[in-house]
Protein backbone atom coordinates (compact mmCIF):
# COMPACT_ATOMS: atom_id res chain seq x y z
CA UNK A 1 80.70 103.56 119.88
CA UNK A 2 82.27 104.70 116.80
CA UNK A 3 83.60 108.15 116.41
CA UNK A 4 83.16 109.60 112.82
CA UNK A 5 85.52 112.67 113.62
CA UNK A 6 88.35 109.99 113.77
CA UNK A 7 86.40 107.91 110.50
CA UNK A 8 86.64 111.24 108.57
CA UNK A 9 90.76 112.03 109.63
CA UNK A 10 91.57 108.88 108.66
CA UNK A 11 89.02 108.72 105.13
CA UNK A 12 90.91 112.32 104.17
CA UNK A 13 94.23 111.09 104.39
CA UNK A 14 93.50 107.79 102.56
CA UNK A 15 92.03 109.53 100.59
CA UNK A 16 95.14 112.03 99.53
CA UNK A 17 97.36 108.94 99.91
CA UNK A 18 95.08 107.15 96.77
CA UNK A 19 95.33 110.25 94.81
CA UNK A 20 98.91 110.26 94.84
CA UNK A 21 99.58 106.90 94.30
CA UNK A 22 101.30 106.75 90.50
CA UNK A 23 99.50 103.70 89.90
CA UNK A 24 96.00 104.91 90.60
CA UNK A 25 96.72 107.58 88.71
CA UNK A 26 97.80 105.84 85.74
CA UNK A 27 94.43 103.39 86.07
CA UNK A 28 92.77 107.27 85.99
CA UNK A 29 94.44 107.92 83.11
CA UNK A 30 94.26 104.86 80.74
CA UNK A 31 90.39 104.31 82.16
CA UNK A 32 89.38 108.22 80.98
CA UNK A 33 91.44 108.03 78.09
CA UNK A 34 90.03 104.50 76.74
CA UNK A 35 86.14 106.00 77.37
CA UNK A 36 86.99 108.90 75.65
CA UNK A 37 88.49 107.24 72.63
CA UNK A 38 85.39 104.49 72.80
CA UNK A 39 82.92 107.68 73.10
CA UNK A 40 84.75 109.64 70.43
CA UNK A 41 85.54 106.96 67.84
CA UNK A 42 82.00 105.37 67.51
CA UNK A 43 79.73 107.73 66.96
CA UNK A 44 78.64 108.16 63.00
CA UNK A 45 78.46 111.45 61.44
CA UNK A 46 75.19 109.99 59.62
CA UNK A 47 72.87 111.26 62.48
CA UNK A 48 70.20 108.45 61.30
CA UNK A 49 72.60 106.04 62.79
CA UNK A 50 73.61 107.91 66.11
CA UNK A 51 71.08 105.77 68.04
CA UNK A 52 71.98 102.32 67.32
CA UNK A 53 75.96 103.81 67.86
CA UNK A 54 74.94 105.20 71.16
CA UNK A 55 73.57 101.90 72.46
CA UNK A 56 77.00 100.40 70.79
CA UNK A 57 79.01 102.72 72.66
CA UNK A 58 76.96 102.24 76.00
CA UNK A 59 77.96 98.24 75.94
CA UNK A 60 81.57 99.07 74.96
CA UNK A 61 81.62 101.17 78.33
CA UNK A 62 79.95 98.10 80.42
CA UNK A 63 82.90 95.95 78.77
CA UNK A 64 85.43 98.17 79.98
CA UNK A 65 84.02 98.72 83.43
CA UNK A 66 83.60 94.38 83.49
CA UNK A 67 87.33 94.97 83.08
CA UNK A 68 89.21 97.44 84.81
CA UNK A 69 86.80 98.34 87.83
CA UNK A 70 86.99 94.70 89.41
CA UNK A 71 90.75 94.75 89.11
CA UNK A 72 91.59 97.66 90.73
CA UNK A 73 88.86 97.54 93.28
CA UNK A 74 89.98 94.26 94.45
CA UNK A 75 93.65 94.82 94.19
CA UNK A 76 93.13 98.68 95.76
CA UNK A 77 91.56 97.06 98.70
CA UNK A 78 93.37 93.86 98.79
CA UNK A 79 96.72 96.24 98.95
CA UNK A 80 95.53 98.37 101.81
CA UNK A 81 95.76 96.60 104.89
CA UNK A 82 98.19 93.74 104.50
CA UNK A 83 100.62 97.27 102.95
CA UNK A 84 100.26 98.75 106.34
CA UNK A 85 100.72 95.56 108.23
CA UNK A 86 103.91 95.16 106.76
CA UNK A 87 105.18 98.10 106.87
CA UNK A 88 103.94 99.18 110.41
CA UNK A 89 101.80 101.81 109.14
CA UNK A 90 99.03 99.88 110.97
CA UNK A 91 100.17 99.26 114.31
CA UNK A 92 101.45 102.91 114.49
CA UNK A 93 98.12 104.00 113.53
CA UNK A 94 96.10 101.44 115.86
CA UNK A 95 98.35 103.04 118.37
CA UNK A 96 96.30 106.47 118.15
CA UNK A 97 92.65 106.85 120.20
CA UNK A 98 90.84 104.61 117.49
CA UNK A 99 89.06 101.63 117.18
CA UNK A 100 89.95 98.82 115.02
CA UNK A 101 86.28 99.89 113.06
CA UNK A 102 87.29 103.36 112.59
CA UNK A 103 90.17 102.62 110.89
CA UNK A 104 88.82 100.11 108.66
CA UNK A 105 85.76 102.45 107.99
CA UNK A 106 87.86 105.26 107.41
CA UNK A 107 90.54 103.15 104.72
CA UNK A 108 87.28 102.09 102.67
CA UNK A 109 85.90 105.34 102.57
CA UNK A 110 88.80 106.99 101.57
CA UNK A 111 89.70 104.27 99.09
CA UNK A 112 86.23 104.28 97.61
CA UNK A 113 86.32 108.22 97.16
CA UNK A 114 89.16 107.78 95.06
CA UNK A 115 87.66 104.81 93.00
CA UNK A 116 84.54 106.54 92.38
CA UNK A 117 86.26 109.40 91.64
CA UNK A 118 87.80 107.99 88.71
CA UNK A 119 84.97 106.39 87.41
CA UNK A 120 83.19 110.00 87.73
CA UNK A 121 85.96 111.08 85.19
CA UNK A 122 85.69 108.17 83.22
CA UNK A 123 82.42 108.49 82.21
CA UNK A 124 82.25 112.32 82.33
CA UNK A 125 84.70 112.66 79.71
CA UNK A 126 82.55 110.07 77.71
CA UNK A 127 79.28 111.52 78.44
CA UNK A 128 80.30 115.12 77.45
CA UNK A 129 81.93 113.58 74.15
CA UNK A 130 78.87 111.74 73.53
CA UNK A 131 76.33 114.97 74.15
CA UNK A 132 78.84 117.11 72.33
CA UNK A 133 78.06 114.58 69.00
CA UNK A 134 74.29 115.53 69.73
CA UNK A 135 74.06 111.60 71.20
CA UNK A 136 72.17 111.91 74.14
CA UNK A 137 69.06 110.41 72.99
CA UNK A 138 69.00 108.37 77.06
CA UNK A 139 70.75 110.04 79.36
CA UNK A 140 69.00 108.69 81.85
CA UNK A 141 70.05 105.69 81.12
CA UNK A 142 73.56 106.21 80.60
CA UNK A 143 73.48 107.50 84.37
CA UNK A 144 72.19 104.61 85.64
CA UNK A 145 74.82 102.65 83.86
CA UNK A 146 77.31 104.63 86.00
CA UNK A 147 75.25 104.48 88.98
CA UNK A 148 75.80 100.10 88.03
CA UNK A 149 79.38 101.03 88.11
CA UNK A 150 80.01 102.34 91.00
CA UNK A 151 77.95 99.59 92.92
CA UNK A 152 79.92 97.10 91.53
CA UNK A 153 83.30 99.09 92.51
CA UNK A 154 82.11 99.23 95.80
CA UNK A 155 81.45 95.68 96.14
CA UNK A 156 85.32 94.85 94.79
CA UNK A 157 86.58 97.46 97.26
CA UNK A 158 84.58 95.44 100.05
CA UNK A 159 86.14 92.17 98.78
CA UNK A 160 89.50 93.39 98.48
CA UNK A 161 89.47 94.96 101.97
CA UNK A 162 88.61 90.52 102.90
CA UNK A 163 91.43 89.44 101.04
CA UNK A 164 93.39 92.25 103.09
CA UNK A 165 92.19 90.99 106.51
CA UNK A 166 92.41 87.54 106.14
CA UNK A 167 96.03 87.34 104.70
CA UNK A 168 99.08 88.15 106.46
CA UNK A 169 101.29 89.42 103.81
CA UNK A 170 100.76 91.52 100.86
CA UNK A 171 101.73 89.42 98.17
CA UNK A 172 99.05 86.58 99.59
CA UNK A 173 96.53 89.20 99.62
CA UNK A 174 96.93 90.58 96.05
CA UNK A 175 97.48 86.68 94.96
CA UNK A 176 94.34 85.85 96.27
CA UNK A 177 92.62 89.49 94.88
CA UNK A 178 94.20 88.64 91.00
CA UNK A 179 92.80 85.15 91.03
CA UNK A 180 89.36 86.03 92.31
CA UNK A 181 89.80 88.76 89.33
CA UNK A 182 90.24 85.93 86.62
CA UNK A 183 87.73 83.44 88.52
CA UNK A 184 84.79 86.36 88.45
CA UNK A 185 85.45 87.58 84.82
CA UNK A 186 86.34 84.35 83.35
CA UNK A 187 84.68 81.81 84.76
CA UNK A 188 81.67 83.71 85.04
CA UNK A 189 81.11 84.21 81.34
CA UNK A 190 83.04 80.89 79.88
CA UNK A 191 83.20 78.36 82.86
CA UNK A 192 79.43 78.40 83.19
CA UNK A 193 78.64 78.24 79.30
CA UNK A 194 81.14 75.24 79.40
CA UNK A 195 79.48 73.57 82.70
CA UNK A 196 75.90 74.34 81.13
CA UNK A 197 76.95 72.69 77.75
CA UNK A 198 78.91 69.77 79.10
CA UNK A 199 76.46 68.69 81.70
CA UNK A 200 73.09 70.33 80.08
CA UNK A 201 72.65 72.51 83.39
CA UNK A 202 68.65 73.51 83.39
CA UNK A 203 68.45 77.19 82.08
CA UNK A 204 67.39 78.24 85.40
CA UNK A 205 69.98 76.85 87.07
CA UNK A 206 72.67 78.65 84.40
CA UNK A 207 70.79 81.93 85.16
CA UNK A 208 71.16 81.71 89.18
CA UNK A 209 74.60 80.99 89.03
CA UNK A 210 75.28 83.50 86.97
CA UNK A 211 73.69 85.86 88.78
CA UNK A 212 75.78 85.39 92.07
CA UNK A 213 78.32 87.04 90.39
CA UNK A 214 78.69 90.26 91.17
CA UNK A 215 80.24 91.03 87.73
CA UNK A 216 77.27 89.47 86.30
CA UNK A 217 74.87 91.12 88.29
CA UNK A 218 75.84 94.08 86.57
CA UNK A 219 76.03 93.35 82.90
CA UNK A 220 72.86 92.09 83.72
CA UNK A 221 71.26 95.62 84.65
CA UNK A 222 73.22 97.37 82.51
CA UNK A 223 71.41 95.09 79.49
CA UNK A 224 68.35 95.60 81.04
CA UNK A 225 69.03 99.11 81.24
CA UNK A 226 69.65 99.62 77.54
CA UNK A 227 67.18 97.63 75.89
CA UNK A 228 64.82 96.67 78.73
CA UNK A 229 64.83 92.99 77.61
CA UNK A 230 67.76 90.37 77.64
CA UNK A 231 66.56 88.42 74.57
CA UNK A 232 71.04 89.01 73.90
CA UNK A 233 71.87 86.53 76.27
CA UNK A 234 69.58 83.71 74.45
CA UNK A 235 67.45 81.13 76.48
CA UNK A 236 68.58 82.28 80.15
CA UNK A 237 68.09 85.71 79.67
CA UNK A 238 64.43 85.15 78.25
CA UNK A 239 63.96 82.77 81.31
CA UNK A 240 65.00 85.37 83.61
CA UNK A 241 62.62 88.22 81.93
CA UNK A 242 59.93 85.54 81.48
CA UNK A 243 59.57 84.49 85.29
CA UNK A 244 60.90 87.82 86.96
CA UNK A 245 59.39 90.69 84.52
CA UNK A 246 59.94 94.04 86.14
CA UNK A 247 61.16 92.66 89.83
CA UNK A 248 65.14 91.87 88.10
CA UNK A 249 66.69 94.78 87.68
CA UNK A 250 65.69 95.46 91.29
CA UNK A 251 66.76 92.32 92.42
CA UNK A 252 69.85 92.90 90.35
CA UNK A 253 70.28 96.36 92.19
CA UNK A 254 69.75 94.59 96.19
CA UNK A 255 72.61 91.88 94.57
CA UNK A 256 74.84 94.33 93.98
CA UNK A 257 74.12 96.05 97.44
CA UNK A 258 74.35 92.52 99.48
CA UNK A 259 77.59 92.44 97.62
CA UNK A 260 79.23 95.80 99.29
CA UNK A 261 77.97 95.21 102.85
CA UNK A 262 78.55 91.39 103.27
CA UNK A 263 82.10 91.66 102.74
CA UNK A 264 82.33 95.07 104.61
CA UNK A 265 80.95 93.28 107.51
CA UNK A 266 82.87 90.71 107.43
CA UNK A 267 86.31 92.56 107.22
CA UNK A 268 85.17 94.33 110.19
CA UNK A 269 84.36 91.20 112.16
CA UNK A 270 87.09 89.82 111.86
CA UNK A 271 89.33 92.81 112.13
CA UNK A 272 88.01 94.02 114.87
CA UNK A 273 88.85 90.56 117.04
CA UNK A 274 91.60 89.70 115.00
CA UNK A 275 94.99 89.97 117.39
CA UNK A 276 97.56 88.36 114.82
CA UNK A 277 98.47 90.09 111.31
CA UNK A 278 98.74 93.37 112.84
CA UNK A 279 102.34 94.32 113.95
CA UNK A 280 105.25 93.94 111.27
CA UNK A 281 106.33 90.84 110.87
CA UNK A 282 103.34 89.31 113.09
């Protein structure tokens, strides 16, 4: 039985432990201070163009999450556990009246307070921009996008917190979180135009593969959020609207969501029975 006082002790102080972490708060920083600049920089004076800017601005914000919000989701969570390990932060703390689940419960949450805080600030400080320049012809759709965003931060947070478990040391862990950062965000755009062209991969085929990328997943609903269509992404993106119509973007939306909890689970699982990797030097 899990006890959510001890889940809510432990998600405060990871919680103030993220916020003070000089790193995070640089990511904060340079991830507010590049939306604002995006927000503030592209946005015509000529009001007759404001609406085509908007959308412009919109898919320069989707770029940026794509970028940033895997890295430090993965490398946040990635970070967590195997830091504590080797430090003996974790054995200290799995000395205390909790379960192996509360504490893991209680490190995401925290951790993901923290993330989505950031994002929250992020976009806040490009949405006000945006409405201050008399640009908020779809909110509701830039609220959504950040809705995307902080599903797909909460899916890297889940994988990171894997990585964690499974390796002993923290360098392995954040090894393993930086080259599932390059394999998601590279590979998912390039490698599979490369595989589809070299071996003339069937465009549904390109489309499914592409879509088990979580990354994906959301520039996929975020498109589809925009501009309803994704006639952008050429032959595979009018396959996908062609044979799913209105049933993607909420199959897009139950990705991402598979996405958080899988992961979660697993780290759980296997932290829950694992009996190695926890003391220092273990």
């Amino acid at each position: 039985m899990i006890d959510f006082t001890n889940v809510v002790t432990i998600t405060r102080k990871e919680l103030r432990d993220a916020l003070r972490n000089r790193w995070f708060i640089v990511f904060t920083i340079a991830f507010a201070g590049i939306a604002l600049a995006l927000s503030a920089f592209m946005q015509p004076n000529n009001s007759a163009l404001r609406v085509a800017s908007y959308s412009r601005t919109a898919a320069s914000l989707v770029n940026l999450v794509l970028l940033f919000v895997p890295l430090i989701g993965l490398t946040l969570g990635a970070a967590n556990l195997a830091g504590d390990r080797e430090t003996g932060a974790l054995a200290y703390l799995l000395a205390q009246p909790v379960s192996r689940v509360e504490v893991l419960l209680g490190k995401y949450l925290g951790l993901a307070g923290a993330l989505l805080a950031t994002l929250t600030l992020g976009f806040g400080v490009a949405g006000v921009t945006l409405a201050l320049q008399g640009s908020v012809q779809d909110a509701a759709s830039y609220l959504f996008t950040v809705t995307l965003a902080y599903l797909l931060a909460l899916a890297m947070l889940s994988l990171g917190f894997l990585m964690s478990t499974i390796a002993q040391k923290t360098t392995a862990a954040l090894g393993g979180a930086l080259f599932l950062w390059l394999f998601l965000v590279f590979i998912g755009d390039l490698g599979i135009m490369g595989t589809a062209i070299s071996t003339q991969m069937p465009i549904q085929t390109v489309f499914f593969i592409a879509a088990a990328n979580p990354l994906q997943m959301f520039k996929l609903a975020s498109i589809l959020t925009m501009q309803a269509n994704l006639e952008v992404l050429g032959p595979a993106g009018l396959y996908a609207t062609d044979q799913f119509g209105g049933l993607l973007l909420p199959m897009l939306l139950l990705g991402l969501v598979v996405w958080i909890v899988l992961p979660l689970v697993a780290s759980i699982t296997i932290f829950a029975r694992q009996e190695k990797f926890v003391f220092k030097g273990a």
